[in-house]
N, C-alpha and C. Protein backbone atom coordinates (compact mmCIF):
# COMPACT_ATOMS: atom_id res chain seq x y z
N UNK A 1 4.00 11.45 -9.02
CA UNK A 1 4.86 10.31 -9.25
C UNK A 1 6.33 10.69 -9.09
N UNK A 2 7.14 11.43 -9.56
CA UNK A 2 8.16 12.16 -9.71
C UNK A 2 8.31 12.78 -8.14
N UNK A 3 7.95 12.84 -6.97
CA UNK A 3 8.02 13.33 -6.02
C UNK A 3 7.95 12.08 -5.10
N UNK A 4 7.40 10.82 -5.11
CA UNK A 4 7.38 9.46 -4.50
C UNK A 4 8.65 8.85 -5.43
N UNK A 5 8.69 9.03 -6.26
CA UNK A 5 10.13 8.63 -6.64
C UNK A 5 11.04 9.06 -6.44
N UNK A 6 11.59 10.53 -6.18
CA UNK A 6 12.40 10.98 -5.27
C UNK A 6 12.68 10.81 -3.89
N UNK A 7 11.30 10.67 -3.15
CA UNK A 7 11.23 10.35 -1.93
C UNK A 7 12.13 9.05 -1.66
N UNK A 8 11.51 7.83 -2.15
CA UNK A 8 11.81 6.58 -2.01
C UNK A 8 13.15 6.49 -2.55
N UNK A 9 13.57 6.96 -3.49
CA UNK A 9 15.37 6.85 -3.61
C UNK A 9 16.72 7.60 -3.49
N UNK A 10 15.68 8.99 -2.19
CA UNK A 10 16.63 9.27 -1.07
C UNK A 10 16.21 8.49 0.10
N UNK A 11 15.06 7.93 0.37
CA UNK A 11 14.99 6.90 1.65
C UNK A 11 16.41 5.81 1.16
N UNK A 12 16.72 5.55 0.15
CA UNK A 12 17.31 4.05 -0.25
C UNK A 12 18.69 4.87 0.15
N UNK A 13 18.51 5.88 -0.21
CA UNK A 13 20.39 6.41 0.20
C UNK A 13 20.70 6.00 1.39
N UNK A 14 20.02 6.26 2.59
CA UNK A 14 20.23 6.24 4.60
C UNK A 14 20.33 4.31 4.33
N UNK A 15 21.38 4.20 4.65
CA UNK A 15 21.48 2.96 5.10
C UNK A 15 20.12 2.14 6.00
N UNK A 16 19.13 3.07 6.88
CA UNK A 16 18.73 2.71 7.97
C UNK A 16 17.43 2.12 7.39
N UNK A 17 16.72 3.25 6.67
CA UNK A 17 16.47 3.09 5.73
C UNK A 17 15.67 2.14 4.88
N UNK A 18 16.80 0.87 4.43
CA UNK A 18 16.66 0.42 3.38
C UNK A 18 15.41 -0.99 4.14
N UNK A 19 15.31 -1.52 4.83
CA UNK A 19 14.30 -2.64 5.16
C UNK A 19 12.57 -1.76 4.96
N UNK A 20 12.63 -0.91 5.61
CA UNK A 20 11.23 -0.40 5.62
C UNK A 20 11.12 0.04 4.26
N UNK A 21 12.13 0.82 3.39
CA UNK A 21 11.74 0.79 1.87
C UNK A 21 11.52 -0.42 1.19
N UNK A 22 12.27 -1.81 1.24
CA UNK A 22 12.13 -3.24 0.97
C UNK A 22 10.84 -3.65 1.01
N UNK A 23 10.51 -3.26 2.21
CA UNK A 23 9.37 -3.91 2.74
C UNK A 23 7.89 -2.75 1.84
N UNK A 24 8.04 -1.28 1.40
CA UNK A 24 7.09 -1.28 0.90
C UNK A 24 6.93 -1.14 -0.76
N UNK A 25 8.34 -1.42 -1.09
CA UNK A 25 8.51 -1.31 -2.69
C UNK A 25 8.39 -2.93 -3.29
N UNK A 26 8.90 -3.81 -2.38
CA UNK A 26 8.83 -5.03 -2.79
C UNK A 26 8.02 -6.30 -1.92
N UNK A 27 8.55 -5.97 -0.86
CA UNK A 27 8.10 -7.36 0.07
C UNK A 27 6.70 -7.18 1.46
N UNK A 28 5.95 -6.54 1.06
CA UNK A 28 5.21 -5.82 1.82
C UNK A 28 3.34 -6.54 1.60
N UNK A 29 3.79 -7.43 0.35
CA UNK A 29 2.06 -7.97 0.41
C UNK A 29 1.25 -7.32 -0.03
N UNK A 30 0.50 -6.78 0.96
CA UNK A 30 -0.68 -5.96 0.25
C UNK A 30 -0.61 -4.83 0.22
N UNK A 31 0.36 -4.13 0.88
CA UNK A 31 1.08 -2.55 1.12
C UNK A 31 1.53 -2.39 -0.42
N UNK A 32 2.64 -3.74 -0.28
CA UNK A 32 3.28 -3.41 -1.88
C UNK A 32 2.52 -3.23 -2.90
N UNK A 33 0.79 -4.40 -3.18
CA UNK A 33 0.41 -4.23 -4.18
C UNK A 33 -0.08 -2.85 -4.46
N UNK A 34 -0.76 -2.35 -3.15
CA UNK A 34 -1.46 -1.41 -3.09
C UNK A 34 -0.73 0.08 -3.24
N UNK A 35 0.98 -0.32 -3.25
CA UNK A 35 1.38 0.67 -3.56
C UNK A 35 2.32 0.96 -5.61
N UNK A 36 1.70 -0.08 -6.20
CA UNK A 36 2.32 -0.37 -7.20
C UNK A 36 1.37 -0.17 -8.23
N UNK A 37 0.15 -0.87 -7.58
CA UNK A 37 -1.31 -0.74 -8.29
C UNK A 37 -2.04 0.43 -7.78
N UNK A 38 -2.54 0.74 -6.65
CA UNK A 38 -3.44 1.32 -6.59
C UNK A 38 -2.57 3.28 -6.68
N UNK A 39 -1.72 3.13 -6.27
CA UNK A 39 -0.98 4.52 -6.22
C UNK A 39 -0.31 4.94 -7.59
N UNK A 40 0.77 4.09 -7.99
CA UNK A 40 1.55 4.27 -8.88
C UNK A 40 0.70 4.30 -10.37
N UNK A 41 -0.11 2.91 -10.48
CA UNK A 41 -1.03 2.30 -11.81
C UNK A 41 -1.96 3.32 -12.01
N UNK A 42 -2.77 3.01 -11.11
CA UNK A 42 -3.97 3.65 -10.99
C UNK A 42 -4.28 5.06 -10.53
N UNK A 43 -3.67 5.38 -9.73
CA UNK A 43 -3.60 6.91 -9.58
C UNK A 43 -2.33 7.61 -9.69
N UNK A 44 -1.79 7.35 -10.76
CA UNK A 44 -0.59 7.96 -11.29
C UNK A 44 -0.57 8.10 -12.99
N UNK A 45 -0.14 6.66 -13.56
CA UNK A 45 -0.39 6.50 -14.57
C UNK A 45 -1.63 6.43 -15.77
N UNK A 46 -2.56 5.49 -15.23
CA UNK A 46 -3.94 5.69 -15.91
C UNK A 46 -4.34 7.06 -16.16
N UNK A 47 -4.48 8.01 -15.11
CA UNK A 47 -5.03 9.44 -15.49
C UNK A 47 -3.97 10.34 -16.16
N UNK A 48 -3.04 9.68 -15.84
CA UNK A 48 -2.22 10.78 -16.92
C UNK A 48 -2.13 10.26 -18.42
N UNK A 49 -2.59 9.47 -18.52
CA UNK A 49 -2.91 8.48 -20.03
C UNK A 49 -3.98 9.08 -20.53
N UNK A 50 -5.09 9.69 -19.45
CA UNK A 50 -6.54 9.69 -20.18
C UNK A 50 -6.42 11.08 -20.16
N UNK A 51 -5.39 11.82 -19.58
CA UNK A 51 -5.46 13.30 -19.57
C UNK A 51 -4.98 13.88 -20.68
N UNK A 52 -4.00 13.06 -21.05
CA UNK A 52 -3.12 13.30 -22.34
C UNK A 52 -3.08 12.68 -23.74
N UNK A 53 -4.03 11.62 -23.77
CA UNK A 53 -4.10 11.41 -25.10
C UNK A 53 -5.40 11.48 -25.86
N UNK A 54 -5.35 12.02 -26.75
CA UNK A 54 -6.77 12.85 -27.67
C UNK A 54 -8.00 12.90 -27.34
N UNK A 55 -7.87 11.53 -27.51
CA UNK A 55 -9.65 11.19 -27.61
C UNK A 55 -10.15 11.44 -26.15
N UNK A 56 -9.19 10.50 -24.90
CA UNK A 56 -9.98 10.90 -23.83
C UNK A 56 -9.79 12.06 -23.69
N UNK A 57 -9.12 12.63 -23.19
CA UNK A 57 -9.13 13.85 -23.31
C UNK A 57 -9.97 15.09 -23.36
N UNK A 58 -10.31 14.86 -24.84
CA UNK A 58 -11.34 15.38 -24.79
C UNK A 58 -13.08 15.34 -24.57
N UNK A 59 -13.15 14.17 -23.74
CA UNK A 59 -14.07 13.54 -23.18
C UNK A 59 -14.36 14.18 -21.86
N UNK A 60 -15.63 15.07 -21.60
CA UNK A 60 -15.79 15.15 -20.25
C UNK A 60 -15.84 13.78 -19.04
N UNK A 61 -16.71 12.54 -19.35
CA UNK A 61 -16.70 11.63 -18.50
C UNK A 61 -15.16 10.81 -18.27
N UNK A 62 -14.29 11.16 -19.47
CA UNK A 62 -13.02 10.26 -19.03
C UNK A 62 -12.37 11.26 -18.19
N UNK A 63 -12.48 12.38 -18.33
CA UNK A 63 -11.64 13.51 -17.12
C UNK A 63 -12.31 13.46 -16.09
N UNK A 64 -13.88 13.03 -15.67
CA UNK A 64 -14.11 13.42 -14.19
C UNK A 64 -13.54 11.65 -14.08
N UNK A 65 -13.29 10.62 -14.73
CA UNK A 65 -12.61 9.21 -14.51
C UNK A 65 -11.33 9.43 -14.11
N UNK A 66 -10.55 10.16 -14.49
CA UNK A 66 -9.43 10.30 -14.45
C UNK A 66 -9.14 10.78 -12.98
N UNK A 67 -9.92 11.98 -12.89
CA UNK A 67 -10.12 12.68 -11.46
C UNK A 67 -10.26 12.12 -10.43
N UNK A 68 -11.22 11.12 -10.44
CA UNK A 68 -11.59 10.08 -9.83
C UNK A 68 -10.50 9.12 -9.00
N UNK A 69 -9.66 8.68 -10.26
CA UNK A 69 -8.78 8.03 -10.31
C UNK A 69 -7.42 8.35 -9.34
N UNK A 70 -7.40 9.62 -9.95
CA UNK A 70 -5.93 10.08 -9.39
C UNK A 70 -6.57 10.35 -7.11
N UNK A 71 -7.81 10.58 -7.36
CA UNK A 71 -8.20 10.91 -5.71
C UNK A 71 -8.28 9.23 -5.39
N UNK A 72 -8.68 8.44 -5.82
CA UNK A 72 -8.10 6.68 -5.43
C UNK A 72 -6.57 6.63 -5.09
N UNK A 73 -6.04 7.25 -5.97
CA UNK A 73 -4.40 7.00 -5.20
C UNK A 73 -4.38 7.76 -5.08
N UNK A 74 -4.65 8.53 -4.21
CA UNK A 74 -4.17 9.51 -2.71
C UNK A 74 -4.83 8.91 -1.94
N UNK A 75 -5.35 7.92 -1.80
CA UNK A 75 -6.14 7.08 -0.91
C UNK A 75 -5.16 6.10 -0.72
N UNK A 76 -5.06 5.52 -1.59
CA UNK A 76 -4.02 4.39 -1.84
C UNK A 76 -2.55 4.90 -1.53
N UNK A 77 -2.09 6.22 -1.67
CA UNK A 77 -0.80 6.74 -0.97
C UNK A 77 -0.75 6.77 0.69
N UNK A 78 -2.07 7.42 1.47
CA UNK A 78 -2.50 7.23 2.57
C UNK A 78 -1.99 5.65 3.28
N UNK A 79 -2.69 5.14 2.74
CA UNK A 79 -2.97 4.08 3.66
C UNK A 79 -1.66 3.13 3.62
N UNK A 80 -0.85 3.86 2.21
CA UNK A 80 0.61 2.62 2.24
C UNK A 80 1.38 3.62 2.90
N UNK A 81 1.45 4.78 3.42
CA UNK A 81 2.35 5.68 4.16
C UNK A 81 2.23 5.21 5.53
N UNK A 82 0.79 5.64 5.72
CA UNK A 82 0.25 5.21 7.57
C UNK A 82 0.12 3.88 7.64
N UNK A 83 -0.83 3.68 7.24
CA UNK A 83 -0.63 2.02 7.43
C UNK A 83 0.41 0.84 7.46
N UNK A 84 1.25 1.50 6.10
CA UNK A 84 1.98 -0.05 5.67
C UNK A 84 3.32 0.80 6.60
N UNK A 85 3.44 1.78 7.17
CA UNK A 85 4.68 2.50 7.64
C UNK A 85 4.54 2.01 9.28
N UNK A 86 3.98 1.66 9.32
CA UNK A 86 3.44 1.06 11.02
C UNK A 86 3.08 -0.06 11.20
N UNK A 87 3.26 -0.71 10.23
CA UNK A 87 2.38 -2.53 9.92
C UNK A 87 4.36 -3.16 9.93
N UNK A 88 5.05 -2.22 9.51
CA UNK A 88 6.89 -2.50 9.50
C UNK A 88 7.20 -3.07 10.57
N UNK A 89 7.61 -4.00 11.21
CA UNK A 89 8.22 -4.58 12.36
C UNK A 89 9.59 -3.54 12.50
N UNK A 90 9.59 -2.37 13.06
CA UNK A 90 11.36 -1.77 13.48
C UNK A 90 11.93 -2.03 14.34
N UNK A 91 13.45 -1.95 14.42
CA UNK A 91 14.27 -2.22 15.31
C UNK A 91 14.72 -0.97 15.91
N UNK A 92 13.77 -0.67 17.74
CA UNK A 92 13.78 0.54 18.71
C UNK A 92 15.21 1.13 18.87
N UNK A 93 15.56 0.05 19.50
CA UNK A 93 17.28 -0.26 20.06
C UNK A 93 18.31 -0.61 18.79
N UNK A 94 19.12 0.18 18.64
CA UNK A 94 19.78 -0.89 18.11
C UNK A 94 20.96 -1.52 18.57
N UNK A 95 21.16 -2.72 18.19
CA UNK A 95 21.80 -3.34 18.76
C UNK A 95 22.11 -3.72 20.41
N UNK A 96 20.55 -3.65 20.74
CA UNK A 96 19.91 -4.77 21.39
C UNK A 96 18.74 -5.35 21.09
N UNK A 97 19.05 -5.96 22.42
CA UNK A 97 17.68 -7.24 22.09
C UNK A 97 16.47 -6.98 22.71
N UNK A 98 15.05 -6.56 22.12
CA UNK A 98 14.10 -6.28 23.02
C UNK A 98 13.06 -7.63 23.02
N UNK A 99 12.49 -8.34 24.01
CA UNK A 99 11.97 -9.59 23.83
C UNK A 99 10.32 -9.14 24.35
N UNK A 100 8.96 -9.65 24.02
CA UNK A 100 8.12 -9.27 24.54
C UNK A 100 7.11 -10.80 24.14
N UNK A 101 6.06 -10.57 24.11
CA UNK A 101 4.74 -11.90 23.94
C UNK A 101 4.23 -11.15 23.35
N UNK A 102 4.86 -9.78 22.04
CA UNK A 102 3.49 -9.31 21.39
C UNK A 102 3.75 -9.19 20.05
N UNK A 103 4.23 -10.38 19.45
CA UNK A 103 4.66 -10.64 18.09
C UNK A 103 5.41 -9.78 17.27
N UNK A 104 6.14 -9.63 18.25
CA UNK A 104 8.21 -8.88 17.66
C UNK A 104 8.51 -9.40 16.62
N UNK A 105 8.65 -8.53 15.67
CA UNK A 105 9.27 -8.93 14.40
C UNK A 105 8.48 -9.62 13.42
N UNK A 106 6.99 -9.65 13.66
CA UNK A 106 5.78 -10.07 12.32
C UNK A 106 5.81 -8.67 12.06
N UNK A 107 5.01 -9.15 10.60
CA UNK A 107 4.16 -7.60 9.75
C UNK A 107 2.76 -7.81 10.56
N UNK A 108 2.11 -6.80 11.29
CA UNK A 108 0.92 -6.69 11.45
C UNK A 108 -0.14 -6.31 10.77
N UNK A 109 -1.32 -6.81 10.98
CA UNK A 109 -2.23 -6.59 9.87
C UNK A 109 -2.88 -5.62 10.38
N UNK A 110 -4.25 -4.95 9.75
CA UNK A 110 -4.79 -3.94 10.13
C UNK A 110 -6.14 -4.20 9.15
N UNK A 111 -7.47 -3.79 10.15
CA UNK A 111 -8.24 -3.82 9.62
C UNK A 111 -9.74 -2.91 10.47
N UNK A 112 -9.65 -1.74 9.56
CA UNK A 112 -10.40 -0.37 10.18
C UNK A 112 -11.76 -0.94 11.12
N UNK A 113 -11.88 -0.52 12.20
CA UNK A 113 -13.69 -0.76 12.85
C UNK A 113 -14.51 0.44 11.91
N UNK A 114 -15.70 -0.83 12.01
CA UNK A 114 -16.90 0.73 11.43
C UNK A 114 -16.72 2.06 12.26
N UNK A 115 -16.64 2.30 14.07
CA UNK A 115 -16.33 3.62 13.46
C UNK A 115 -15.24 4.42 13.01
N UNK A 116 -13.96 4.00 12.78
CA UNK A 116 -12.92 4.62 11.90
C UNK A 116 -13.63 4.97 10.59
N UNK A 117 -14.40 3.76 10.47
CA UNK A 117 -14.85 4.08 8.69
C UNK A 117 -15.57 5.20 8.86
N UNK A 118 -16.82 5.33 9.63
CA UNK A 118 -17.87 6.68 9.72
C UNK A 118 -16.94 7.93 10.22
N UNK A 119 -15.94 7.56 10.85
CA UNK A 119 -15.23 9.21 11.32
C UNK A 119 -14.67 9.25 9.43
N UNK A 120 -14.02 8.48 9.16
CA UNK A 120 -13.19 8.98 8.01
C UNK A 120 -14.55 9.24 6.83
N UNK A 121 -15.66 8.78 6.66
CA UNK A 121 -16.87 9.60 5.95
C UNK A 121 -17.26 10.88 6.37
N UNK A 122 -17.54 10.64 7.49
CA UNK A 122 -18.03 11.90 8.07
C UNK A 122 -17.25 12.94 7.70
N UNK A 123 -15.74 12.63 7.78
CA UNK A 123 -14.76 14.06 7.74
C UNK A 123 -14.36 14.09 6.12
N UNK A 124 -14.94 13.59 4.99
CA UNK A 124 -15.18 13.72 3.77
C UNK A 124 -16.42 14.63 3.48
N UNK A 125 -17.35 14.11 4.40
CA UNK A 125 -18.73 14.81 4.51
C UNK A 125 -18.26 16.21 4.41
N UNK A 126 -18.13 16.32 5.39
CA UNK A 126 -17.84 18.02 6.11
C UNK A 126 -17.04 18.71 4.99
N UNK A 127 -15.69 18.25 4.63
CA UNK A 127 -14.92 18.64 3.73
C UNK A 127 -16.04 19.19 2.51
N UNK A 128 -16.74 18.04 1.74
CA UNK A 128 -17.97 18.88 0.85
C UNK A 128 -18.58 19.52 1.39
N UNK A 129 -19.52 19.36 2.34
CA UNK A 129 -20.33 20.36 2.80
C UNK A 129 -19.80 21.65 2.83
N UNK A 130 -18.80 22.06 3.31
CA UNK A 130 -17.69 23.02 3.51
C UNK A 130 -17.63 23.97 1.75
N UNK A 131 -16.97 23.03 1.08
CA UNK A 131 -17.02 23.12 -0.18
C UNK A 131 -18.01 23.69 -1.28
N UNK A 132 -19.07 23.35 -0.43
CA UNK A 132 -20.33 23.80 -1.30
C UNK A 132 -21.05 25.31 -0.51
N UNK A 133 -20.88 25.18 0.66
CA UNK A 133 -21.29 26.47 1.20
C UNK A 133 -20.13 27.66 0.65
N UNK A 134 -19.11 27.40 0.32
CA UNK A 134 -17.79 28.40 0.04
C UNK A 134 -18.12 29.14 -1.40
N UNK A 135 -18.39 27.48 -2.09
CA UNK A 135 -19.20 28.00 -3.48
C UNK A 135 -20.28 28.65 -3.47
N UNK A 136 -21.22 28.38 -2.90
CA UNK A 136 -22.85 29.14 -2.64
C UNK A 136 -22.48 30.98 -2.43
N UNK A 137 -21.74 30.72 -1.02
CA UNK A 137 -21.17 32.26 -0.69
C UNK A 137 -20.37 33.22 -1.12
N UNK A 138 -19.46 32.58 -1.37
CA UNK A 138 -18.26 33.58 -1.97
C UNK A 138 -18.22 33.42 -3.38
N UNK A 139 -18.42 34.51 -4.06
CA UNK A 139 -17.98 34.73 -5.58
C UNK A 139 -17.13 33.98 -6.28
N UNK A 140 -16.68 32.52 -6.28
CA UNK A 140 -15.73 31.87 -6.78
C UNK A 140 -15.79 31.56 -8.07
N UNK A 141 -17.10 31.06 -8.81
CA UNK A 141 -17.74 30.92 -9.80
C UNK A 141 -18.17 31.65 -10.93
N UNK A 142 -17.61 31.99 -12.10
CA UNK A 142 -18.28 32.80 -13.29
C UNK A 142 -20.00 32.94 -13.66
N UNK A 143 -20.62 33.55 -13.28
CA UNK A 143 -22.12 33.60 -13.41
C UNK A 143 -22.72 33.25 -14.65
N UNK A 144 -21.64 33.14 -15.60
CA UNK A 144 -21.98 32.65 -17.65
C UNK A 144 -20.82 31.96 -17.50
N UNK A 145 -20.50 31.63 -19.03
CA UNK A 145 -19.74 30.95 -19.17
C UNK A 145 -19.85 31.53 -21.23
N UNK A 146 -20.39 32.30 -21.35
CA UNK A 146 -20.63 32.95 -22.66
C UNK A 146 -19.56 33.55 -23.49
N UNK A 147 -19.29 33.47 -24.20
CA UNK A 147 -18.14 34.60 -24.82
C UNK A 147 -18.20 35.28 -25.03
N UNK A 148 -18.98 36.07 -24.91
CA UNK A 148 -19.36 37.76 -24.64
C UNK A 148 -19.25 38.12 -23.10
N UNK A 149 -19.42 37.18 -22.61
CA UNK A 149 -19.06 37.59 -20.41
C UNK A 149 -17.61 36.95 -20.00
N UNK A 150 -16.96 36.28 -21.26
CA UNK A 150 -16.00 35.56 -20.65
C UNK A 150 -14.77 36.38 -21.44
N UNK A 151 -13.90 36.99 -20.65
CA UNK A 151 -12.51 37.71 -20.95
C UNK A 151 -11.40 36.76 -21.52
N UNK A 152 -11.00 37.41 -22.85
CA UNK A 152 -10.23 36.16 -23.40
C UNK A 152 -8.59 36.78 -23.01
């Protein structure tokens, strides 16, 4: 959070700047919600609520929730970076006029084909698969977890 908030209010410093920040801090639709709710709310705040106060806390199921949570907004950071950063109507030239028939100056929408969706599973896939062979192979893992095998 503290690093998207820095980001975004040295973007606001550059004069150039300031519409494409407009457009995803405030006026952006579903970019905005998705960057207010799903990034900031939800994978910012909520898990640091459940990380830090007692009870959840000390709850295994509210920490793998939390976990959960915070990997939703990095999802939700994704898609308002790439997405809502390219959905921006910009001005190429400036200060001219570029005219075309391909809807200059709307917000464009975007909406993934199944296979974007199966490449972007698939390359989650792999990522675990990956993950679990690293664990299987390489010594990463404590073989107990005992306090007599575990070095304090």
């Amino acid at each position: 959070l503290y690093f998207w908030a820095v980001y975004h209010l040295t973007n606001l410093y550059m004069a150039e700047h300031w519409g494409a920040e407009r457009f995803i801090l405030l006026e952006g639709g579903v970019y905005t919600a998705t960057f207010w709710l799903g990034q900031v709310l939800l994978g910012g705040l909520v898990p640091l609520a459940l990380f830090y106060i007692r009870p959840f806390s000390q709850s295994r199921a509210w920490l793998v929730t939390g976990a959960a949570l915070v990997i939703l907004g990095g999802l939700a950071q994704m898609y308002v970076t790439i997405i809502g950063g390219q959905a921006y109507p910009l001005e190429i030239f400036q200060g001219m006029e570029v005219k075309s028939s391909f809807f200059d100056g709307q917000v464009a929408s975007y909406t993934p084909s199944s296979p974007e969706v199966l490449l972007g599973i698939g390359g989650v896939a792999i990522a675990l698969l990956m993950t679990v062979v690293a664990v299987r192979v390489l010594p990463f893992l404590p073989q107990s977890l005992a306090d007599r095998d575990v070095a304090a």
